[in-house]
N, C-alpha and C. Protein backbone atom coordinates (compact mmCIF):
# COMPACT_ATOMS: atom_id res chain seq x y z
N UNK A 1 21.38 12.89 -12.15
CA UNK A 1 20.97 12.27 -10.87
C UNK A 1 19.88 11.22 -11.14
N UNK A 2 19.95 9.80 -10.41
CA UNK A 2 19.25 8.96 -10.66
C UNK A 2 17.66 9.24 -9.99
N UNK A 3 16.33 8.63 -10.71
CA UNK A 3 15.30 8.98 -9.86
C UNK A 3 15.33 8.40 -8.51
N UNK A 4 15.49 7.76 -8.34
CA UNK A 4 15.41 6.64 -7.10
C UNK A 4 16.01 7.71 -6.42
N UNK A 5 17.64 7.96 -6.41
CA UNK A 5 18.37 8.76 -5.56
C UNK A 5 17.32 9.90 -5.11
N UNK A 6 17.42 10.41 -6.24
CA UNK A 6 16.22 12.29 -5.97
C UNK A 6 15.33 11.75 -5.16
N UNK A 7 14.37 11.19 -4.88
CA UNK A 7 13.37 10.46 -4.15
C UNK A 7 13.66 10.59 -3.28
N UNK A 8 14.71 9.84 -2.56
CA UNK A 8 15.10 9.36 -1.39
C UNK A 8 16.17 10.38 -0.31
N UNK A 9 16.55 11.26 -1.35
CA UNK A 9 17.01 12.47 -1.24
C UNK A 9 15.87 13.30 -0.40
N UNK A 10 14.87 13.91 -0.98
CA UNK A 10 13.69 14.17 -1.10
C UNK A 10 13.26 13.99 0.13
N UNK A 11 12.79 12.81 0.20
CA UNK A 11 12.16 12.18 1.36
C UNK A 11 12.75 12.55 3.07
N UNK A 12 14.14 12.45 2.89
CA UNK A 12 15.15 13.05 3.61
C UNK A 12 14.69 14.36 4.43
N UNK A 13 15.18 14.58 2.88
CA UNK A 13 14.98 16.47 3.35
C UNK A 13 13.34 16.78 4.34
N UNK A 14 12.64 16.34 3.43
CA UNK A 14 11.44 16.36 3.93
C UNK A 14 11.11 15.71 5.35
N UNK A 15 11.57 14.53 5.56
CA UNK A 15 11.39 13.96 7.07
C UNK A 15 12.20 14.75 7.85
N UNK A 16 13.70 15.49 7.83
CA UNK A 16 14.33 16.40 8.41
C UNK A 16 13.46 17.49 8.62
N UNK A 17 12.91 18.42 7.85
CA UNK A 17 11.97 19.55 7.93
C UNK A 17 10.78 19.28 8.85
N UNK A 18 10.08 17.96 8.87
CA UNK A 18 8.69 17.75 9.56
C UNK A 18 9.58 17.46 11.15
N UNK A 19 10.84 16.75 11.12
CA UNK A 19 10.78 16.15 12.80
C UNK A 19 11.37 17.56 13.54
């Protein structure tokens, strides 16, 4: 898996969990 992808992946997940 590319870093960029995982990141943005990541970020995802994470803005899903906080809203």
């Amino acid at each position: 898996m590319d870093l960029a992808t995982a990141a943005q992946y990541r970020s995802s997940f994470l803005f899903s969990a906080t809203a």
